[in-house]
Protein backbone atom coordinates (compact mmCIF):
# COMPACT_ATOMS: atom_id res chain seq x y z
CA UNK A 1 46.42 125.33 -33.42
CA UNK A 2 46.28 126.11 -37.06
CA UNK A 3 49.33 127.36 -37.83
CA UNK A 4 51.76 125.23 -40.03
CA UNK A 5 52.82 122.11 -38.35
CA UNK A 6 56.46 122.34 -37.02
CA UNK A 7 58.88 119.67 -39.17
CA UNK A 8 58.72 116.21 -37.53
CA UNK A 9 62.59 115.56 -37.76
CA UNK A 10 64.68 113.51 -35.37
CA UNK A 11 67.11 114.68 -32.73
CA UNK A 12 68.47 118.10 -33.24
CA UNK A 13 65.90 119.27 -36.05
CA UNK A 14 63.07 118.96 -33.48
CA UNK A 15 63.19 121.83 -31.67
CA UNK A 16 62.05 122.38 -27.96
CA UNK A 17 59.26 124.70 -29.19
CA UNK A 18 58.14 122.45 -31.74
CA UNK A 19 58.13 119.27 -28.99
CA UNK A 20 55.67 121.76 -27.06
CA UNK A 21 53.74 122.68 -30.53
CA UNK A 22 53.09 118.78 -30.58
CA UNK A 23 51.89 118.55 -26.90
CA UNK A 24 49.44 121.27 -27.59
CA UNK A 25 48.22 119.78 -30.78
CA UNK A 26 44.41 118.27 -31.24
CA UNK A 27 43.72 117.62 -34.32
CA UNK A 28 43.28 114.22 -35.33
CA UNK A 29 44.78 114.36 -39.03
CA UNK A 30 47.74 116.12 -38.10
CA UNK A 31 48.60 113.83 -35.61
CA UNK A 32 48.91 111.22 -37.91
CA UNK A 33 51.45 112.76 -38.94
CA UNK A 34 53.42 112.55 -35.82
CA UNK A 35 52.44 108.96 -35.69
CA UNK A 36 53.14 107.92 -38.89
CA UNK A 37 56.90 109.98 -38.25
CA UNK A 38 57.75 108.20 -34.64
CA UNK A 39 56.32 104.97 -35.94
CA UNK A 40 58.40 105.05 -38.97
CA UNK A 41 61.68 106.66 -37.09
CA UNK A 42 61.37 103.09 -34.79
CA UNK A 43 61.89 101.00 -37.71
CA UNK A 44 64.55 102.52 -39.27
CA UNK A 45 66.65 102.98 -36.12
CA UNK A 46 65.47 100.26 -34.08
CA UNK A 47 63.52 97.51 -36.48
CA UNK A 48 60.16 95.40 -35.80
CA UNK A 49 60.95 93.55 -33.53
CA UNK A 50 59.42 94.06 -29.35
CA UNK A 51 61.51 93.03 -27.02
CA UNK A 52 59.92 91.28 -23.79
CA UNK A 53 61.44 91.80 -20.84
CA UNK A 54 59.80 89.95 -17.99
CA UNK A 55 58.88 90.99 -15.04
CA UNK A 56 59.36 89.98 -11.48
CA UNK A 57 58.05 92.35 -8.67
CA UNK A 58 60.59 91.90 -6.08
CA UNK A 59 59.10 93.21 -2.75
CA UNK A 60 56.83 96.48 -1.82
CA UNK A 61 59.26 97.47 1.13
CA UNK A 62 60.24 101.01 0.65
CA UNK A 63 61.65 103.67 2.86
CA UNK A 64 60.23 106.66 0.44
CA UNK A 65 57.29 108.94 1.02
CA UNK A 66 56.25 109.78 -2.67
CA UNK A 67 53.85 111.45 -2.33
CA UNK A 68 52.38 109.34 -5.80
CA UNK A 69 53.10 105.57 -5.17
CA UNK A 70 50.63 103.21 -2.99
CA UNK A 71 53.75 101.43 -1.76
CA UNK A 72 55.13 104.87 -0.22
CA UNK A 73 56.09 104.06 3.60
CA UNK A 74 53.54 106.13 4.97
CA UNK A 75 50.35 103.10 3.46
CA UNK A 76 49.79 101.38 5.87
CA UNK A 77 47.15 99.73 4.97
CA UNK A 78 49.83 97.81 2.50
CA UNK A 79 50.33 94.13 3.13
CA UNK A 80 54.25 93.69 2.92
CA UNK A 81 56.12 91.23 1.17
CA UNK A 82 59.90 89.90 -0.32
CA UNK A 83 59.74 87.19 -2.68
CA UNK A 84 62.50 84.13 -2.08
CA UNK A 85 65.65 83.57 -4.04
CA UNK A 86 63.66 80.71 -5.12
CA UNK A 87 60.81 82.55 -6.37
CA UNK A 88 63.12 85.22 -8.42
CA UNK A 89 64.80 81.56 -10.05
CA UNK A 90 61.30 80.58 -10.88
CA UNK A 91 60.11 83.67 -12.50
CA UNK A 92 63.84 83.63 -14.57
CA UNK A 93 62.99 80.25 -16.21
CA UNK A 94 59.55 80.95 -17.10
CA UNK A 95 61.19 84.36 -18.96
CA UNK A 96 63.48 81.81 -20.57
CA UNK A 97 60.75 79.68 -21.29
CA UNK A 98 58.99 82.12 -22.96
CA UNK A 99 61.55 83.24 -25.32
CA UNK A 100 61.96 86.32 -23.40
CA UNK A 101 65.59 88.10 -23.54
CA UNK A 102 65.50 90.23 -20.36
CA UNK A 103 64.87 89.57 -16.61
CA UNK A 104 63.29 92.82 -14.55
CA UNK A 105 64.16 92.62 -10.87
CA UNK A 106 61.99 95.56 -9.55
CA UNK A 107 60.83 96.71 -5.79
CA UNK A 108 60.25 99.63 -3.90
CA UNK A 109 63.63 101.28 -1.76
CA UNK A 110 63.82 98.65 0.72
CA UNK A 111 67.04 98.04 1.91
CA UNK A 112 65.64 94.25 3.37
CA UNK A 113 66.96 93.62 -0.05
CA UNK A 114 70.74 93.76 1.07
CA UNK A 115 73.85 93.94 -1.25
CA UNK A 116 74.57 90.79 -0.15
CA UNK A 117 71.44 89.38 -1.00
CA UNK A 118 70.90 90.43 -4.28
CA UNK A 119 74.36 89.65 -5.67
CA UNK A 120 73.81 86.33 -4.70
CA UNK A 121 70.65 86.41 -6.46
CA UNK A 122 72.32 87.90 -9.81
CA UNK A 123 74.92 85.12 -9.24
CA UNK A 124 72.50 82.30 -9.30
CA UNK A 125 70.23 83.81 -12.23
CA UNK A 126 73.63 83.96 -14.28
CA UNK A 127 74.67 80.15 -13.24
CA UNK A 128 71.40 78.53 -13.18
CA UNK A 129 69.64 80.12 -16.51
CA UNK A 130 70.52 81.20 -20.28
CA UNK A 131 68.88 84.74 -19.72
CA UNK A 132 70.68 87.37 -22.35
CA UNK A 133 70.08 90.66 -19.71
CA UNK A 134 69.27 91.61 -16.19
CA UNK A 135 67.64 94.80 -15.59
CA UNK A 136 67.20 96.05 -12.10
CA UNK A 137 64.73 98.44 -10.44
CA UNK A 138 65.71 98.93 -6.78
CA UNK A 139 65.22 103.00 -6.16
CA UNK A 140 68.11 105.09 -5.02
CA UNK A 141 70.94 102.97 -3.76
CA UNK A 142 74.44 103.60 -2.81
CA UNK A 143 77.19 103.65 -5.32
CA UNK A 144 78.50 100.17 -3.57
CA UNK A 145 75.83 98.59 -3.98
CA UNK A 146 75.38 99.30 -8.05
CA UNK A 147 79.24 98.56 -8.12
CA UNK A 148 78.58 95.19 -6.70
CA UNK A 149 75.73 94.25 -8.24
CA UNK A 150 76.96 95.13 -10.98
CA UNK A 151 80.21 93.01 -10.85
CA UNK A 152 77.25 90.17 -9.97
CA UNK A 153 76.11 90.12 -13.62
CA UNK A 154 73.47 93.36 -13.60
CA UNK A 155 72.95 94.87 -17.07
CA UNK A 156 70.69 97.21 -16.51
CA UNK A 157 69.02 100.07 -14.32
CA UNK A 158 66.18 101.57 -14.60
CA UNK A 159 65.27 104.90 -12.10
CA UNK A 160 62.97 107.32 -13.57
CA UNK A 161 63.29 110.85 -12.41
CA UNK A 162 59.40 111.41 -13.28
CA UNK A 163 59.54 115.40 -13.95
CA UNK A 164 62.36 117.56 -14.54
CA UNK A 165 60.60 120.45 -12.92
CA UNK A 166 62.87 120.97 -9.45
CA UNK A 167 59.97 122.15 -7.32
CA UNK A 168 57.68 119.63 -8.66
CA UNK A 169 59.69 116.87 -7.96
CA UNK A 170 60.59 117.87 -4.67
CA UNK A 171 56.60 118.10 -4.06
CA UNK A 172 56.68 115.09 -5.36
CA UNK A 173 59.50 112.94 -3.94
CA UNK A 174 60.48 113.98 -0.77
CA UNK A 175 64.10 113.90 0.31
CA UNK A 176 65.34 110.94 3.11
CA UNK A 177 66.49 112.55 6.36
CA UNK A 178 69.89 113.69 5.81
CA UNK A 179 69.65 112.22 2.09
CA UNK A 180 69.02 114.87 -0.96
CA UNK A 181 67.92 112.66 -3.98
CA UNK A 182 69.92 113.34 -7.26
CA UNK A 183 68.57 110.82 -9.55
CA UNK A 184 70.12 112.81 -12.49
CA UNK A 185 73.63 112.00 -10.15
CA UNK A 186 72.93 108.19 -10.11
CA UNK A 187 72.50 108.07 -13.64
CA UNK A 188 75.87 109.34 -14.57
CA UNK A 189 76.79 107.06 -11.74
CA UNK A 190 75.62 103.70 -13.26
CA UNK A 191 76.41 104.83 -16.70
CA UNK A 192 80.31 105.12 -15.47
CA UNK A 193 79.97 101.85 -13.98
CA UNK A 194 79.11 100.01 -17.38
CA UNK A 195 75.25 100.22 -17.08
CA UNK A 196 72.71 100.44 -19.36
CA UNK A 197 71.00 103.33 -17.89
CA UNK A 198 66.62 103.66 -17.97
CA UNK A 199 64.94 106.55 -16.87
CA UNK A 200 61.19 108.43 -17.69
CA UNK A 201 58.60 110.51 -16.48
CA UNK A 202 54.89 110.28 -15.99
CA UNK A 203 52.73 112.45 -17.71
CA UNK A 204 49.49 114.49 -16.33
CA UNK A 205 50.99 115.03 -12.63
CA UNK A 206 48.99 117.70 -10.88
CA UNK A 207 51.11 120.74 -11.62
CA UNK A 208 53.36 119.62 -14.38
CA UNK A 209 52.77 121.86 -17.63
CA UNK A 210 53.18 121.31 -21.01
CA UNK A 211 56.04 123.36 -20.93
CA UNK A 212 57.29 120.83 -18.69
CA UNK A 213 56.73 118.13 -20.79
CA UNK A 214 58.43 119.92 -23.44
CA UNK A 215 61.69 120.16 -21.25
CA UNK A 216 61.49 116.81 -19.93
CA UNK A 217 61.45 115.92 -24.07
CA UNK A 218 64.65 118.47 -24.30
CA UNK A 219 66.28 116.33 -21.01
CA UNK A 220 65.89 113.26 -22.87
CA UNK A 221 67.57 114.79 -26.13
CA UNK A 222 70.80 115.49 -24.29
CA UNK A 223 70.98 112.25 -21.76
CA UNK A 224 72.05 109.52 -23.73
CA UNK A 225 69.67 106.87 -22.46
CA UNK A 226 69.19 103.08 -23.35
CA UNK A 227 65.37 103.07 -22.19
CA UNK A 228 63.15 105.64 -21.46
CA UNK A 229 59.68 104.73 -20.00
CA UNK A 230 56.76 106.73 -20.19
CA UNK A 231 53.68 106.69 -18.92
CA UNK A 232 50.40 108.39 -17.52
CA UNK A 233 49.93 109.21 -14.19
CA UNK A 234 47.78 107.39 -12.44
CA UNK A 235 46.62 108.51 -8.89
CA UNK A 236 46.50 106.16 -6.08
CA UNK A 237 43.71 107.00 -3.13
CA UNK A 238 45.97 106.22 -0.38
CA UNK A 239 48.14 109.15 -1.75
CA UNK A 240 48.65 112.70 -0.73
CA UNK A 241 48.84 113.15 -4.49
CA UNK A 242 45.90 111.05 -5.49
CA UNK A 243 43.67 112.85 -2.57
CA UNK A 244 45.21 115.96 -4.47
CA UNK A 245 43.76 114.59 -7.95
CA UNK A 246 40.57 113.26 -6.69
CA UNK A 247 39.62 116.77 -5.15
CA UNK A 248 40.53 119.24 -8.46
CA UNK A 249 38.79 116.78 -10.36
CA UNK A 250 35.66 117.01 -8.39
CA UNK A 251 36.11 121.09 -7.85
CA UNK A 252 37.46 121.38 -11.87
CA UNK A 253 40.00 123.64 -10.28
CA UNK A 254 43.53 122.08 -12.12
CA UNK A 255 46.68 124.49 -12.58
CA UNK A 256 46.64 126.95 -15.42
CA UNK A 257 48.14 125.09 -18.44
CA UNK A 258 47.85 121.48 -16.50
CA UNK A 259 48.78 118.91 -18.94
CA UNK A 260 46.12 115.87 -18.95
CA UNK A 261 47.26 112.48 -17.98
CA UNK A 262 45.27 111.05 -20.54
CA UNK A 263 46.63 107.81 -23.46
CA UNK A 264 46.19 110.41 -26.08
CA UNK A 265 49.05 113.03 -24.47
CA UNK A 266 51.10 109.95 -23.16
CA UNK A 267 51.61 109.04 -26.60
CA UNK A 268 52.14 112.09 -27.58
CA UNK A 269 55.47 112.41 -25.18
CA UNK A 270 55.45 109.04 -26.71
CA UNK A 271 56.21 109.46 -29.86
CA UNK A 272 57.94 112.73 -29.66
CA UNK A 273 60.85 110.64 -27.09
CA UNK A 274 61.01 108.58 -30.16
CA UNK A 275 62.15 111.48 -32.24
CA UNK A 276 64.27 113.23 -30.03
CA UNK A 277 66.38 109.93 -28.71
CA UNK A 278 65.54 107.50 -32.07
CA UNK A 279 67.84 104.40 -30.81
CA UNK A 280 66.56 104.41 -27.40
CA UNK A 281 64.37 101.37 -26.06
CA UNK A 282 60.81 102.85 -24.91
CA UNK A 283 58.45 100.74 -23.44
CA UNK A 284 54.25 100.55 -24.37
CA UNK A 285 54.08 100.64 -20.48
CA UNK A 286 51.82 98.45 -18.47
CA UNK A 287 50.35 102.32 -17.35
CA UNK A 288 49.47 103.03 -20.34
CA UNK A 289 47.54 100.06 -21.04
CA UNK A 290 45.68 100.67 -18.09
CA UNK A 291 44.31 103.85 -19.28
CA UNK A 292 42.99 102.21 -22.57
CA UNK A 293 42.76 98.59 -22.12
CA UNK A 294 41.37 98.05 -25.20
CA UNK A 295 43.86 99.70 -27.21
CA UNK A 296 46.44 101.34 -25.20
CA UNK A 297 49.79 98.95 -25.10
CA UNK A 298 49.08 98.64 -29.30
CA UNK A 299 48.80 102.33 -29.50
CA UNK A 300 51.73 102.78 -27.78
CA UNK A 301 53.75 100.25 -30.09
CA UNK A 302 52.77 102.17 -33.03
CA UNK A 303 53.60 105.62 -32.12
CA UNK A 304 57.11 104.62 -30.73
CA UNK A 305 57.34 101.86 -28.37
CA UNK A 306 59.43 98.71 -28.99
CA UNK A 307 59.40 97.10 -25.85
CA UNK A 308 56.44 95.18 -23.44
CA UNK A 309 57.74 94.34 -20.35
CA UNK A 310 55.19 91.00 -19.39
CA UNK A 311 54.58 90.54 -15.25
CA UNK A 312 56.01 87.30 -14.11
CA UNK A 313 55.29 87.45 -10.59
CA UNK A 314 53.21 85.06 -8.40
CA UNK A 315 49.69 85.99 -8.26
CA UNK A 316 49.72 86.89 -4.60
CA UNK A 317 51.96 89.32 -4.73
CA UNK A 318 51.39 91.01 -7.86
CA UNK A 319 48.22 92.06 -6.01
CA UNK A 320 50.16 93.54 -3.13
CA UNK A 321 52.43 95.97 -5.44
CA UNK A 322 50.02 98.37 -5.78
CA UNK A 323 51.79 101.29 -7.02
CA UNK A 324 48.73 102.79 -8.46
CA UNK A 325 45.11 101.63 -8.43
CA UNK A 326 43.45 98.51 -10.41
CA UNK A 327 47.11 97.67 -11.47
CA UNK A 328 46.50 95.78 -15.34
CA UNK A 329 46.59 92.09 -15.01
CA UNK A 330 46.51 91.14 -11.71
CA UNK A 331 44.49 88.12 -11.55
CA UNK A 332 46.05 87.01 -14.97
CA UNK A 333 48.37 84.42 -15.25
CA UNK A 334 52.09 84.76 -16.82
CA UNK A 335 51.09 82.44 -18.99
CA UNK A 336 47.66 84.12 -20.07
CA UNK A 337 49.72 87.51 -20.30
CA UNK A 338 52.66 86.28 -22.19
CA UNK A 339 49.41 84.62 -24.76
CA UNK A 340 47.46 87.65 -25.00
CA UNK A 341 50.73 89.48 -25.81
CA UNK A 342 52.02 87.23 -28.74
CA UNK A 343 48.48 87.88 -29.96
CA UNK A 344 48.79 91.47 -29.69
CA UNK A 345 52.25 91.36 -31.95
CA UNK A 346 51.12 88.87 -34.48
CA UNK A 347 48.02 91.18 -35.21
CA UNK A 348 50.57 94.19 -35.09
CA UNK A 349 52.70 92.59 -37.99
CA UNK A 350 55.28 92.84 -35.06
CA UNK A 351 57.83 90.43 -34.44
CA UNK A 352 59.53 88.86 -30.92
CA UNK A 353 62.84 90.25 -30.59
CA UNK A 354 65.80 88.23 -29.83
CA UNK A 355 68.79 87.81 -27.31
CA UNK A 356 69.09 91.01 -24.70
CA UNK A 357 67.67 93.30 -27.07
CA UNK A 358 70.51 96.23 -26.06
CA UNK A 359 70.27 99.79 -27.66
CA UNK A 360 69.08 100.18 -31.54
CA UNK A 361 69.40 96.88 -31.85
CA UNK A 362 67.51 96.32 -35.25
């Protein structure tokens, strides 16, 4: 890695082969450099301030089999739960409360959680609070459902299509009987419905490359997102995947070329998302803080990230989402979170953003 550093332009003028040039680079002073370049890219196109978006962990239903999540159908060893209309209303006015601009509605594929249902919960968040934006997290639903929740007073949706490598993700994510999942399909799909579309990947899945990486990087260029979340993988022992993990890691017997789901790469893809899409929203993700506590979700808001999405839900149930391991902050409060976060900012020089916090909003 000592030939000359690729230019650390934005969009176009960083090239596919220097986004995998980036990956593959260790050395600490010339990653300042892409630091100080994504860091610097966030302020001009999307300013200082972090947007909060809080939080509210819906229900751990889900009809999937990823082969990744603890929530997958297959646990069973998962204690199930749906939160009340009530408790989604709750969870709304403390986000108000706390100055925060955006409600996240997020669950598992669990069609308990009717059309019906949550329209009249959009509905009732819309009447009965001054949030700016609603974001929603609710898997791979039908097109009438979006459409109508949609029409309910949903902003946002966020579905993450993890890797762009086809026979990865199929590993990966298993198809529904008689269902192929096209997440790239439902993202046009929300987009033509008036959507602010989200999507990311993890980073470090056994079997995904750098080269992989590097395309996922190139995806992002071309897709004209409003958020993109990244984040580490993190593997879950009640997983096919995390078994998977657990037993190269003991045998040291990874892929050729297997790129490390460790904070330093995550940033990496990080930073280098900032460059390629420079107005999108990126989260420091609640992963990634996992991975360093200490100094992960401040890493990640200086090498890109301008948005912290704080967890809002009820104690008891935070617990029970368990989508990967030792999930960050589940015996904290909202109130000690949303604290320890304003903390965070003021010692970033960082400032609370304001109102629904839409795309390159500055």
């Amino acid at each position: 890695m000592n030939a000359a550093a690729p230019p650390l332009g934005v969009a176009d003028a960083l090239s596919r082969e220097a986004v995998e040039w980036w990956l593959r680079q260790t050395d600490v002073e010339r990653l300042e450099e892409l630091w100080a370049a994504a860091d610097e890219t966030r302020r001009r196109y999307v300013g200082d301030a972090v947007h909060l978006r809080g939080l509210v962990e819906v229900s751990n239903y889900c009809v999937r089999g990823c082969t990744y999540c603890g929530i997958r159908a297959a646990n069973r060893g998962v204690e199930r739960y749906r939160v009340s209309e009530d408790v989604v209303l709750d969870c709304a006015h403390k986000a108000v409360d706390f100055g925060y601009g955006t409600l996240v509605m997020q669950a598992g594929e669990d069609y308990g959680i009717s059309r019906e249902w949550m329209a009249a919960v959009l509905r009732r968040v819309r009447s009965e609070t001054s949030i700016s934006a609603i974001t929603l997290s609710l898997g791979e639903r039908p097109d009438e459902d979006l459409a109508a929740w949609r029409e309910a007073g949903a902003d946002r949706y966020l579905l993450r299509f993890e890797t762009s490598d086809e026979e990865l993700y199929r590993r990966i994510h298993p198809d529904l009987p008689g269902r192929v999942s096209d997440r790239m399909r439902i993202l046009r799909r929300l987009q033509e419905l008036g959507y602010e579309a989200g999507t990311g990947i993890m980073v470090g899945i056994p079997g995904q490359t750098y080269a992989s990486i590097a395309d996922d990087v190139e995806l992002f260029r071309g897709m004209d997102m409003d958020m993109i979340g990244i984040g580490p993988y993190l593997p879950h022992p009640a997983t096919p995947l995390g078994q998977e993990f657990e037993r190269r890691r003991a045998e040291d017997d990874w892929p050729e070329d297997q790129a490390p789901n460790s904070e330093l790469m995550t940033c990496k893809v990080l930073a280098l998302t900032r460059l390629a899409r420079p107005d999108s929203n990126l989260p420091a993700t609640t992963a990634l803080s996992l991975v360093d506590k200490a100094a992960g979700r401040a890493h990640g808001l200086q090498r890109g990230a301008n948005v912290v999405m704080p967890n809002l839900t009820p104690l008891e149930e935070r617990e029970r989402y368990e989508i990967y391991p030792e999930k960050a902050a589940v015996h904290e409060t909202a109130e000690a979170i949303n604290e320890s976060i304003m903390r965070l900012l003021s010692s970033l020089g960082r400032t609370v953003g304001a109102g629904a916090g839409g795309r390159g909003a500055v």
